[in-house]
N, C-alpha and C. Protein backbone atom coordinates (compact mmCIF):
# COMPACT_ATOMS: atom_id res chain seq x y z
N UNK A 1 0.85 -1.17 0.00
CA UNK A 1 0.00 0.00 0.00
C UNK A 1 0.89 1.23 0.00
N UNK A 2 0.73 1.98 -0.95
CA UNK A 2 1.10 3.85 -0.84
C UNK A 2 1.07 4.13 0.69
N UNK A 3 2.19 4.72 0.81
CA UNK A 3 2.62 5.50 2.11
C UNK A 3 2.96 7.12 1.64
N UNK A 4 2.35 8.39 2.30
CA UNK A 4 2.57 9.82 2.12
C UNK A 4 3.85 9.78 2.53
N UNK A 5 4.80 8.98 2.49
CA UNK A 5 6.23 9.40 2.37
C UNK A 5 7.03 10.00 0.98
N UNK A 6 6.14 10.09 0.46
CA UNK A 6 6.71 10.65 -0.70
C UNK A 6 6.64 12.50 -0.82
N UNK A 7 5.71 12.93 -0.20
CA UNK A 7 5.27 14.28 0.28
C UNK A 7 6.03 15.11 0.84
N UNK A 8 5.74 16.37 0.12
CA UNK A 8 6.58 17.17 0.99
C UNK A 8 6.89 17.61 2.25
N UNK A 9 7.86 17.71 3.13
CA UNK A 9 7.62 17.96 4.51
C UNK A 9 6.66 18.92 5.13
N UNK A 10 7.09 20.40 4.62
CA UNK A 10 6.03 20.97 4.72
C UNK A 10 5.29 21.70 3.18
N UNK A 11 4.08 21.83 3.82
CA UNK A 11 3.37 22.77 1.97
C UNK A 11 3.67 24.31 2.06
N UNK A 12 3.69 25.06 1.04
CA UNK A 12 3.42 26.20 0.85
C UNK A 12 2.64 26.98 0.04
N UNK A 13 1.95 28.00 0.30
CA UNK A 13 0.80 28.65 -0.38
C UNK A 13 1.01 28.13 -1.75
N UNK A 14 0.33 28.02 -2.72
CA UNK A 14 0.64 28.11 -4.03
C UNK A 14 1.15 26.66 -4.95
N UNK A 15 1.72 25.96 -4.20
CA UNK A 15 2.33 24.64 -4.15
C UNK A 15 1.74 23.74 -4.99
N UNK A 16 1.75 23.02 -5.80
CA UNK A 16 0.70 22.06 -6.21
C UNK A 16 1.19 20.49 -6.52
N UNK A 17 0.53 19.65 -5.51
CA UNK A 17 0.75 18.50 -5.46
C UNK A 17 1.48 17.83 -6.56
N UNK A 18 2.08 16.93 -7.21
CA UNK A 18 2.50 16.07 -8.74
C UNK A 18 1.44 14.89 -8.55
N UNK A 19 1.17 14.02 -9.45
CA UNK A 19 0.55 12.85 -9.70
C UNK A 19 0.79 12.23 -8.71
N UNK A 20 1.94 11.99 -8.74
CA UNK A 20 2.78 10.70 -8.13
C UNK A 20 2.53 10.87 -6.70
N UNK A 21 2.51 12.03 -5.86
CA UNK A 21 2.44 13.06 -5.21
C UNK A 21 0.61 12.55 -4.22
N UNK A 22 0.41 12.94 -5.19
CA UNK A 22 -1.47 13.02 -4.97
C UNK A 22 -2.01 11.51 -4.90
N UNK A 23 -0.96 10.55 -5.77
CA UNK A 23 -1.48 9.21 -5.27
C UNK A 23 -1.30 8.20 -4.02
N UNK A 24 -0.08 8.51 -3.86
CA UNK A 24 0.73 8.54 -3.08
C UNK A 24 -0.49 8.44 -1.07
N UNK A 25 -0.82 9.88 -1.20
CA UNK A 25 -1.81 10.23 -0.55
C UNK A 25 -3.11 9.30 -0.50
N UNK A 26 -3.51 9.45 -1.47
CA UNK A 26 -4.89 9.01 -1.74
C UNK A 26 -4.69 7.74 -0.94
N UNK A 27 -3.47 6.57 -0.99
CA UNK A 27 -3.35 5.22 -0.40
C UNK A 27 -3.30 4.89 0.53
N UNK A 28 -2.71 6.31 1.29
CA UNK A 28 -2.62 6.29 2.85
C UNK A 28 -3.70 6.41 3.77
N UNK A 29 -3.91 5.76 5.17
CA UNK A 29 -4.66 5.61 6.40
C UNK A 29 -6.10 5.01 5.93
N UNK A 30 -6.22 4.37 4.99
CA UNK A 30 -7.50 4.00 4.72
C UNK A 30 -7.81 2.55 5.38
N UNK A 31 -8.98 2.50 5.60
CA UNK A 31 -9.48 0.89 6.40
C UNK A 31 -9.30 0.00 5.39
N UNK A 32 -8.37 -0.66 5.33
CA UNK A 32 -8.81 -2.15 4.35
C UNK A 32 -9.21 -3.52 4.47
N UNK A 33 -9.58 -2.88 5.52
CA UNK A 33 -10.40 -4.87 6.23
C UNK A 33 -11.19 -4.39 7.54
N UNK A 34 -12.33 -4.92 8.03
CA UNK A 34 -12.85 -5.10 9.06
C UNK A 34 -13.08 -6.13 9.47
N UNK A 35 -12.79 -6.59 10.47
CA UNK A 35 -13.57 -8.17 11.13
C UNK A 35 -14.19 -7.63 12.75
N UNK A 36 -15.33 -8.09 12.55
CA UNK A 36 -16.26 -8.00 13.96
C UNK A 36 -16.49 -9.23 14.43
N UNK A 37 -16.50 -9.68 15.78
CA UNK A 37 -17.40 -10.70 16.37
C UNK A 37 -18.50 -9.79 17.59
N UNK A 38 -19.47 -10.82 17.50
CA UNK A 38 -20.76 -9.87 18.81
C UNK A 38 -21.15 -11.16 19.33
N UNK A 39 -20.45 -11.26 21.09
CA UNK A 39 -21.10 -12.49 21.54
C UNK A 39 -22.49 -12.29 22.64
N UNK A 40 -23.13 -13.47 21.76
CA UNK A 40 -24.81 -12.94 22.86
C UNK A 40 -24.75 -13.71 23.88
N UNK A 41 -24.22 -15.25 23.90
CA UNK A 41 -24.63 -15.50 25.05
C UNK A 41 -23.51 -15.49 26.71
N UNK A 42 -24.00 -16.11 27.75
CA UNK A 42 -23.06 -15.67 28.84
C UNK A 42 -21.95 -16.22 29.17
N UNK A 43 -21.00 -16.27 29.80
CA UNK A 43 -19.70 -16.65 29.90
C UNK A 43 -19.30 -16.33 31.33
N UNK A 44 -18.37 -17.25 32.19
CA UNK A 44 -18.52 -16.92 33.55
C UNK A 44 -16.80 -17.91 34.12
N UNK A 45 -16.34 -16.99 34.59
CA UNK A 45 -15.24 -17.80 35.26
C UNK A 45 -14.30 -17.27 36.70
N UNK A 46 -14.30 -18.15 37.04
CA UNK A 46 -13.79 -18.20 38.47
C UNK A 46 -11.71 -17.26 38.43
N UNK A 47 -11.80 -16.57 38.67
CA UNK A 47 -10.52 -15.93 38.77
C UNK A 47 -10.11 -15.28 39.96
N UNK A 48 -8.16 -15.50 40.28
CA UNK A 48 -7.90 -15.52 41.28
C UNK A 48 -7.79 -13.49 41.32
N UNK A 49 -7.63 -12.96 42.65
CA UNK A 49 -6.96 -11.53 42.28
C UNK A 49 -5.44 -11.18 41.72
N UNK A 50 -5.99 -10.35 40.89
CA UNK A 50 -4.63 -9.62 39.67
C UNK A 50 -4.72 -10.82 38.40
N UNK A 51 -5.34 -11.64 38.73
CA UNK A 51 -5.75 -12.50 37.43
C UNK A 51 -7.12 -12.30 36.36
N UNK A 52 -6.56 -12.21 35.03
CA UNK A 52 -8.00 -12.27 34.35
C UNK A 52 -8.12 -13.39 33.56
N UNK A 53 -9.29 -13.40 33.22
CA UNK A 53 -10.33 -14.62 32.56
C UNK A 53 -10.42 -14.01 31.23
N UNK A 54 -9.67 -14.94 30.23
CA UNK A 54 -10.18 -14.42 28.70
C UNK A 54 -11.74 -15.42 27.93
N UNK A 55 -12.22 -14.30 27.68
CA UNK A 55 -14.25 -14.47 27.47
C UNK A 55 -13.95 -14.86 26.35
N UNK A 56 -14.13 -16.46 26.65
CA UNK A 56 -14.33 -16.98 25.15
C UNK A 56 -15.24 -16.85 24.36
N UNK A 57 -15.17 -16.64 23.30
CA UNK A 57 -15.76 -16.17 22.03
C UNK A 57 -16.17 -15.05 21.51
N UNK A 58 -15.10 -13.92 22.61
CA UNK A 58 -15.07 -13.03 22.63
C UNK A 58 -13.99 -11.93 21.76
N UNK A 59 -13.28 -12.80 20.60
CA UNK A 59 -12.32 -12.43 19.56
C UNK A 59 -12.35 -12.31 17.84
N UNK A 60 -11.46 -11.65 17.76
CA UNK A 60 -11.62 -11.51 16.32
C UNK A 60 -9.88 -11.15 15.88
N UNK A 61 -10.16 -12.24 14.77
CA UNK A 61 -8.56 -12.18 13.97
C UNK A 61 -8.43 -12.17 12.49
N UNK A 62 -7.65 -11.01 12.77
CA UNK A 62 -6.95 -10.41 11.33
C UNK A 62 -5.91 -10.68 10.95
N UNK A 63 -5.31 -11.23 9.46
CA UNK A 63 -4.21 -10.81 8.72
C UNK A 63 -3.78 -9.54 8.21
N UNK A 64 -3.33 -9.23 8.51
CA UNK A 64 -2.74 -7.56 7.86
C UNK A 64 -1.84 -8.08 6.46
N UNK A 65 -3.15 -6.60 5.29
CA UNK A 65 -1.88 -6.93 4.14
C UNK A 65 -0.08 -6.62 3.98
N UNK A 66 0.07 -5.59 5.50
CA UNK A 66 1.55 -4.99 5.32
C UNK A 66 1.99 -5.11 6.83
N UNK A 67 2.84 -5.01 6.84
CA UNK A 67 3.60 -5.41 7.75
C UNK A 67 3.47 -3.89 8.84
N UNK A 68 3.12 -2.76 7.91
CA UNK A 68 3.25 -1.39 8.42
C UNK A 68 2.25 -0.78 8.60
N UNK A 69 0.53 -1.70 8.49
CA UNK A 69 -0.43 -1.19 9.12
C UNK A 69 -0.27 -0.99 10.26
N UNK A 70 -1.04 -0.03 10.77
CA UNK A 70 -1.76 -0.64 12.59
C UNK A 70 -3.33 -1.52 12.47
N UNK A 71 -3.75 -1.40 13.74
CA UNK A 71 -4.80 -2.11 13.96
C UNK A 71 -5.74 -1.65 15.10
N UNK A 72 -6.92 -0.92 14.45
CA UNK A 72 -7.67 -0.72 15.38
C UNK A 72 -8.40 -1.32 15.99
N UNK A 73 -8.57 -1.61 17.74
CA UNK A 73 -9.42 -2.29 18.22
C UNK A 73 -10.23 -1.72 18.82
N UNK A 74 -12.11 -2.12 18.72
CA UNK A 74 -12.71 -1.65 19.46
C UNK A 74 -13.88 -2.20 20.28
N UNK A 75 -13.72 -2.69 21.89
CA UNK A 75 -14.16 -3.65 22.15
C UNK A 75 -15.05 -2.40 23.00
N UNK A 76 -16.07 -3.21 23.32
CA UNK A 76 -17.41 -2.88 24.14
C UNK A 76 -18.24 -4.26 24.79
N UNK A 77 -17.68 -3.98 25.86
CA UNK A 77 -17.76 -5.55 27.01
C UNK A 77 -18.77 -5.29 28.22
N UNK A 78 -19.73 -5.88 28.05
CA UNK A 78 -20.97 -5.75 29.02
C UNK A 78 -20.28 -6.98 30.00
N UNK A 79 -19.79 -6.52 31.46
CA UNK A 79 -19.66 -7.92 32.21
C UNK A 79 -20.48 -7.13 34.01
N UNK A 80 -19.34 -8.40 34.79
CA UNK A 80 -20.25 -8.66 35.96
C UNK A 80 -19.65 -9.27 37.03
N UNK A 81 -20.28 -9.16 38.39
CA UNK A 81 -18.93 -9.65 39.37
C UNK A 81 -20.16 -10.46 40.21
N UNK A 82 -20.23 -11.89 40.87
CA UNK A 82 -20.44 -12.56 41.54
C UNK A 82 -20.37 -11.50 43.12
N UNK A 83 -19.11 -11.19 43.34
CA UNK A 83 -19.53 -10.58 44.73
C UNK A 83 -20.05 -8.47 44.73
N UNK A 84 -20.81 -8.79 45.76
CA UNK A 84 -21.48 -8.06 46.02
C UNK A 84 -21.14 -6.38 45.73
N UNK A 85 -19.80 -6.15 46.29
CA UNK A 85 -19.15 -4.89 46.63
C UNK A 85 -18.10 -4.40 45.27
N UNK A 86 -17.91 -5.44 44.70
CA UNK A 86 -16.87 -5.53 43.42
C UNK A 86 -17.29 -4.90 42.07
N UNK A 87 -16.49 -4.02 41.42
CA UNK A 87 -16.30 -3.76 39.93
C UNK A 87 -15.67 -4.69 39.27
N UNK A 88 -15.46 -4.22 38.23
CA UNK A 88 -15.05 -5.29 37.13
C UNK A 88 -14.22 -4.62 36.32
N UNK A 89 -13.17 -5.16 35.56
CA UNK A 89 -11.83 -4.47 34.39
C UNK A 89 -11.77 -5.31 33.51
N UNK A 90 -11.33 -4.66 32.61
CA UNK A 90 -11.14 -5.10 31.08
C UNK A 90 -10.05 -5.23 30.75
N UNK A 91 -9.34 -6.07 30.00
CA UNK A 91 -8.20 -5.46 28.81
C UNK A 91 -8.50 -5.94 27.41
N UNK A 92 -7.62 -5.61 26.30
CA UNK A 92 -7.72 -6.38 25.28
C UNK A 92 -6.38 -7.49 25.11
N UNK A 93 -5.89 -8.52 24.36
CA UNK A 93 -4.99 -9.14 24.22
C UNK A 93 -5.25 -9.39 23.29
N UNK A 94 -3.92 -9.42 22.65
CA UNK A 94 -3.43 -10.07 21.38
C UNK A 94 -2.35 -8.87 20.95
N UNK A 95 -1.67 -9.61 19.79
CA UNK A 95 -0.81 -8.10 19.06
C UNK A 95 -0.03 -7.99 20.40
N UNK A 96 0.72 -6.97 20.44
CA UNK A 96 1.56 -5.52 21.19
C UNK A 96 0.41 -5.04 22.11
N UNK A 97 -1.17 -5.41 22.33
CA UNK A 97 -2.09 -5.08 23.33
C UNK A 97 -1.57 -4.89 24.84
N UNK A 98 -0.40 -5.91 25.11
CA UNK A 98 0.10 -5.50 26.94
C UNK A 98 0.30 -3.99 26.79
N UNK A 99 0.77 -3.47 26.20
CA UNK A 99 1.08 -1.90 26.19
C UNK A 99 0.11 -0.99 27.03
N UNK A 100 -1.24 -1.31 26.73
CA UNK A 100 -2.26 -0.84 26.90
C UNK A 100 -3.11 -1.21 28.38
N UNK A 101 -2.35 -1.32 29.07
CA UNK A 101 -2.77 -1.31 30.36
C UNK A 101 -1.91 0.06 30.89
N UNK A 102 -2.54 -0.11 32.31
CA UNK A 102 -2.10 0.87 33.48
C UNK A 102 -0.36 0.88 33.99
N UNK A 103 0.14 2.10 34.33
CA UNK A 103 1.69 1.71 34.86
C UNK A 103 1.47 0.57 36.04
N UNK A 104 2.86 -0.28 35.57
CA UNK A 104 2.98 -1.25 36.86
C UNK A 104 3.59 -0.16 38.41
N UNK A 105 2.59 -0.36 39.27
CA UNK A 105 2.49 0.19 40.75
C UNK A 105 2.28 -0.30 41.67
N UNK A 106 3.15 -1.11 42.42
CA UNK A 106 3.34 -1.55 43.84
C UNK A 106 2.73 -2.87 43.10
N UNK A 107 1.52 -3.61 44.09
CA UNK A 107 0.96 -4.49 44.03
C UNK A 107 -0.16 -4.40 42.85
N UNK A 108 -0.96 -3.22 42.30
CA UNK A 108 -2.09 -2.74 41.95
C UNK A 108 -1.88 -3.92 40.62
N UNK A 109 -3.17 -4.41 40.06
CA UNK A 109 -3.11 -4.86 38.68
C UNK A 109 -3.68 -4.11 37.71
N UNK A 110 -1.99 -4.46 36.77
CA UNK A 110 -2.28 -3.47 35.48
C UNK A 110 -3.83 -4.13 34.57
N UNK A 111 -4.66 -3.03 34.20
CA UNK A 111 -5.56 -3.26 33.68
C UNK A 111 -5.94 -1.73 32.24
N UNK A 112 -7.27 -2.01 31.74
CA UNK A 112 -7.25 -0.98 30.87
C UNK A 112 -8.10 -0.07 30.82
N UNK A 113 -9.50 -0.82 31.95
CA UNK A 113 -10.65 -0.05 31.97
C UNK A 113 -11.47 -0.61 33.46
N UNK A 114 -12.57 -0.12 34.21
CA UNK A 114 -12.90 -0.57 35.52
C UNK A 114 -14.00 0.25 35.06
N UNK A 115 -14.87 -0.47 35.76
CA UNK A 115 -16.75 0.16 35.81
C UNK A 115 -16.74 -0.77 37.27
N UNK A 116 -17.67 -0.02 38.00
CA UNK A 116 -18.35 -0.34 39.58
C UNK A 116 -19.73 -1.28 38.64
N UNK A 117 -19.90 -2.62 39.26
CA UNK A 117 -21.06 -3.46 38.53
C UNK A 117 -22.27 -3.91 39.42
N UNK A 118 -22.29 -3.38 40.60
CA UNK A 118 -22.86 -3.92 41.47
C UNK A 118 -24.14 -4.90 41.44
N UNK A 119 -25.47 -5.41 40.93
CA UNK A 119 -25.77 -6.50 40.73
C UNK A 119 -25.85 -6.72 39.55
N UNK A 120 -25.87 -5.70 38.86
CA UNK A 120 -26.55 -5.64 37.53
C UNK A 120 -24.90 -5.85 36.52
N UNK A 121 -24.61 -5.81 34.93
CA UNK A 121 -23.91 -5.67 34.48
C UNK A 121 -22.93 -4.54 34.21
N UNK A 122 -21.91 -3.91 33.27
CA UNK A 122 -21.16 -2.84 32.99
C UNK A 122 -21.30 -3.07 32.17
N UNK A 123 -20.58 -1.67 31.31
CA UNK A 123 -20.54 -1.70 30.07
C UNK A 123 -18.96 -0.93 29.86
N UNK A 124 -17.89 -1.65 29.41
CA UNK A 124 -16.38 -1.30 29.50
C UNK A 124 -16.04 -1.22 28.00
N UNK A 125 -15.69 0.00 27.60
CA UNK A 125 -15.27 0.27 26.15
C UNK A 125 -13.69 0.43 26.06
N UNK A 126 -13.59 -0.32 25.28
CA UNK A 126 -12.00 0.03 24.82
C UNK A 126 -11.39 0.37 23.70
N UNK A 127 -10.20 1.07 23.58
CA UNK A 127 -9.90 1.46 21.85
C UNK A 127 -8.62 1.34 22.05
N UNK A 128 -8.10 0.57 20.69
CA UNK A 128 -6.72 0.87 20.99
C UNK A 128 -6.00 0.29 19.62
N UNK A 129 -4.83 1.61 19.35
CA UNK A 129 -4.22 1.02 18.08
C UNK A 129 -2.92 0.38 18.07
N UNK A 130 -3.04 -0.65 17.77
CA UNK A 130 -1.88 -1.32 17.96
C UNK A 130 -0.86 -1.54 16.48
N UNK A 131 0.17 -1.97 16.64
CA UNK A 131 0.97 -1.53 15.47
C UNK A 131 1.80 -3.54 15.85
N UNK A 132 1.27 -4.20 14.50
CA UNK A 132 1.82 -5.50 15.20
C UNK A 132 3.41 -5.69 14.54
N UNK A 133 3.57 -5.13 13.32
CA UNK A 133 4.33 -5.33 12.34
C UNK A 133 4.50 -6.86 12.39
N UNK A 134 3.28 -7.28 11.67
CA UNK A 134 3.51 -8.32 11.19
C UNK A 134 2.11 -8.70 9.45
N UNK A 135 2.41 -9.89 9.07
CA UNK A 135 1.55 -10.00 8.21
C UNK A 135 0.34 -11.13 8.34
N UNK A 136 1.06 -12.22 9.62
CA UNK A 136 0.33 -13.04 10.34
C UNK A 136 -0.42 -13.01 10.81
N UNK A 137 -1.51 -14.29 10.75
CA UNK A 137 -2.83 -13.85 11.33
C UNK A 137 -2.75 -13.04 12.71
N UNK A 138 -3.56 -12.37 13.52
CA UNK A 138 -3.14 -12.08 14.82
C UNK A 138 -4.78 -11.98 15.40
N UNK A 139 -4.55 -12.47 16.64
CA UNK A 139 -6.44 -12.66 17.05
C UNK A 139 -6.37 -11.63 18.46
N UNK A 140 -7.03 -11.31 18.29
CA UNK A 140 -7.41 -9.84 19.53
C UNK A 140 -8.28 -10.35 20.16
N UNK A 141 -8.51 -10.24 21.54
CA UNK A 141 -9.66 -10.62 22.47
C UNK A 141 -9.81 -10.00 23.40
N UNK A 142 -10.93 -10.54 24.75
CA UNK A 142 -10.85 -9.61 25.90
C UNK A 142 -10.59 -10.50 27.21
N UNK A 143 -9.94 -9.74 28.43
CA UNK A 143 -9.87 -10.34 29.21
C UNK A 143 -10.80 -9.94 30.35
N UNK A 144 -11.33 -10.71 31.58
CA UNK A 144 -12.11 -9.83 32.41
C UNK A 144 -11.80 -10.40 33.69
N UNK A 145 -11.56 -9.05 35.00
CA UNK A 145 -11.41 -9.48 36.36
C UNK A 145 -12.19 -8.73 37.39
N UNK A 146 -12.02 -9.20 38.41
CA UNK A 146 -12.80 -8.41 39.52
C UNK A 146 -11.90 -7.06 40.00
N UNK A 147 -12.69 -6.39 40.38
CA UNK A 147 -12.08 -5.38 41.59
C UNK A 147 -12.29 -5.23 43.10
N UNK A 148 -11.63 -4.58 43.81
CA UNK A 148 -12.43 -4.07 45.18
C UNK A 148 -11.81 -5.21 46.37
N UNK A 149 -12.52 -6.50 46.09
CA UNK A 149 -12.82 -7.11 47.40
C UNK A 149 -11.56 -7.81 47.44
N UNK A 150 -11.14 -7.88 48.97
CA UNK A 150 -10.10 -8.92 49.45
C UNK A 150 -9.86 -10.12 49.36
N UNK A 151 -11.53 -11.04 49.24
CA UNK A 151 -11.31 -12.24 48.72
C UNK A 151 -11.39 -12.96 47.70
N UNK A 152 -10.76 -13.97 47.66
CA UNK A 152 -10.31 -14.50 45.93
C UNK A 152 -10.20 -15.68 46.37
N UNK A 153 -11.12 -16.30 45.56
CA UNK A 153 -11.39 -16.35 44.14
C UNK A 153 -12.76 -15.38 44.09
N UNK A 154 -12.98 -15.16 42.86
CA UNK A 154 -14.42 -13.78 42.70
C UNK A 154 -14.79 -14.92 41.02
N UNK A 155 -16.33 -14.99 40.70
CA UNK A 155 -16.58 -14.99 39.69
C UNK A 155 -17.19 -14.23 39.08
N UNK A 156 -16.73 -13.77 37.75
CA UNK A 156 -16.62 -12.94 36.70
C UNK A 156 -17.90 -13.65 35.48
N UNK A 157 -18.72 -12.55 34.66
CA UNK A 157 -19.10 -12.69 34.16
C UNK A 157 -19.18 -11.98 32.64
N UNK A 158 -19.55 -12.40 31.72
CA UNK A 158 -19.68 -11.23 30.76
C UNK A 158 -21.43 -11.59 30.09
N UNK A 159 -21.85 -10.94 29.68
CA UNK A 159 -22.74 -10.90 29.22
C UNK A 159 -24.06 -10.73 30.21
N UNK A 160 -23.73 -10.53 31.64
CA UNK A 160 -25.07 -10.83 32.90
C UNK A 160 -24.31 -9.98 33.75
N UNK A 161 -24.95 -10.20 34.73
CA UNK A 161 -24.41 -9.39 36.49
C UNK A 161 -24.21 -10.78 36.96
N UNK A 162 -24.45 -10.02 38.60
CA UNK A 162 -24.61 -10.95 39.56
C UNK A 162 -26.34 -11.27 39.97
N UNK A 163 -27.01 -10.52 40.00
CA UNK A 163 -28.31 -10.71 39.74
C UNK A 163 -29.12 -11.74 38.22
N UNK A 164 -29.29 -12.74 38.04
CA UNK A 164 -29.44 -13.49 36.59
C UNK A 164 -30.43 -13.68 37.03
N UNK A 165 -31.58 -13.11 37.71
CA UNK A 165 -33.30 -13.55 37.80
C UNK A 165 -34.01 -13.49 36.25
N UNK A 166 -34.42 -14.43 36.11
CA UNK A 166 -35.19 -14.98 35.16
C UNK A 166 -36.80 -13.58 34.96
N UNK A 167 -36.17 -12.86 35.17
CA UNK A 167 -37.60 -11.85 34.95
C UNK A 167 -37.81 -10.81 34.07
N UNK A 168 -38.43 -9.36 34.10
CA UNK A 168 -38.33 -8.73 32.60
C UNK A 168 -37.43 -7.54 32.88
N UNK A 169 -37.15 -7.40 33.97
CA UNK A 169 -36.58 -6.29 34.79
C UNK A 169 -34.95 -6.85 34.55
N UNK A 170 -34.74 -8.14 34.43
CA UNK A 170 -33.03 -8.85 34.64
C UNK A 170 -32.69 -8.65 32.42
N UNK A 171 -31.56 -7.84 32.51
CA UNK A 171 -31.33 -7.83 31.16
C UNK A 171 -30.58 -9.14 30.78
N UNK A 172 -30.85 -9.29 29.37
CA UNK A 172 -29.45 -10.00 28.28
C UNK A 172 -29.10 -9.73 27.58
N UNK A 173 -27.70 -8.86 28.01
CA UNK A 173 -27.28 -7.77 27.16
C UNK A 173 -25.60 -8.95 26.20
N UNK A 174 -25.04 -7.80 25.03
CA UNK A 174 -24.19 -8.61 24.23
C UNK A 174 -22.52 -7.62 24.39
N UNK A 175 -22.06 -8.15 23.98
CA UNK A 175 -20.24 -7.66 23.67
C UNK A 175 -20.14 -7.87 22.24
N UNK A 176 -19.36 -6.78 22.11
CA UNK A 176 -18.26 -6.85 20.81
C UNK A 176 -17.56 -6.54 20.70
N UNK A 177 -16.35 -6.89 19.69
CA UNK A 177 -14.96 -6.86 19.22
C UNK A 177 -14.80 -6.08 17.62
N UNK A 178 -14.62 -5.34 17.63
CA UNK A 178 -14.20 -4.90 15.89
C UNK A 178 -12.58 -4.56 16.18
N UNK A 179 -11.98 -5.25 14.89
CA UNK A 179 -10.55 -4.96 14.31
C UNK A 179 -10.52 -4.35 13.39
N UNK A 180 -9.74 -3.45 12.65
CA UNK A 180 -9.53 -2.75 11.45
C UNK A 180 -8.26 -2.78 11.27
N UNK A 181 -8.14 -2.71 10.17
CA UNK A 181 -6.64 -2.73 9.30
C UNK A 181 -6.59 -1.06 8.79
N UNK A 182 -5.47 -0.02 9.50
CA UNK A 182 -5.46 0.82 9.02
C UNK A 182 -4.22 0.80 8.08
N UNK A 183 -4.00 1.62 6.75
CA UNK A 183 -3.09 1.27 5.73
C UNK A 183 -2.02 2.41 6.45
N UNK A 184 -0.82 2.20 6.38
CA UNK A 184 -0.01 3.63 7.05
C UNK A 184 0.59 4.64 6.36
């Protein structure tokens, strides 16, 4: 794919692009692939603290045509915490994704996002561009843990709370994953 490396550093009034110039352009930062997954139903796992649970079927994987794309990810994760007092955190994985957590600090676990869930579910959005330099498939996903409480093990949910009453008032809500291939 065309990279604006061919361009001038800077423009000046009057200036006028060349062919080569203007195509050059035209090739650059454009989306050339999307892959989405949207999972509906629930998913639930027992995790220790500073540990997360990756929500299966909660991924999506791309080949990149160049080695010099990035890759946009954009996850939106409805989850849920078994105990009472606890929030819930997100990350994404896959690619160069560790980047994208919090500085490592004392004991604290690095994470990327936290919502308070108390019976009901969250809703944890994430974005993030990652740069894999590679051309290999690469599969992006999400991970999910508890917050707050001292004891561990905590179970984690995605797609529900801690409340799952069978009534019209208890939602069943979904997650998704979109990847993009940006051209560079």
């Amino acid at each position: 794919m065309a990279t604006p490396t061919t361009l001038p550093a800077t423009f000046v009034a009057g200036n006028v692009l060349t062919a080569a110039q203007m195509n050059a352009l035209r090739g650059a930062f454009r989306v050339l692939q999307v892959v989405s997954t949207t999972k509906t139903d629930t998913f639930s796992a027992s995790v220790a603290a500073g540990a997360f649970a990756a929500v299966t079927g909660l991924t999506a994987t791309i080949t990149p045509q160049s080695a010099t794309s990035k890759i946009l990810v954009i996850a939106s994760v409805s989850a849920g915490s078994a105990a009472a007092a606890d929030g819930i955190s997100a990350k994404i994985t896959g690619g160069n994704s560790a980047a994208y957590v919090g500085t490592l600090n004392g004991s604290r676990t690095q994470s990327a996002s936290i919502a308070f869930a108390t019976t009901i579910a969250s809703t944890l959005n994430l974005s993030y561009l990652d740069s894999p330099a590679t051309t290999a498939a690469t599969t992006y996903g999400v991970s999910i843990t508890f917050t707050e409480t001292g004891t561990s093990p905590v179970t984690v949910y995605c797609n529900r709370g801690r409340n799952d009453t069978n009534a019209a008032y208890t939602m069943s809500t979904a997650s998704t994953i979109t990847v993009m291939e940006i051209s560079a």
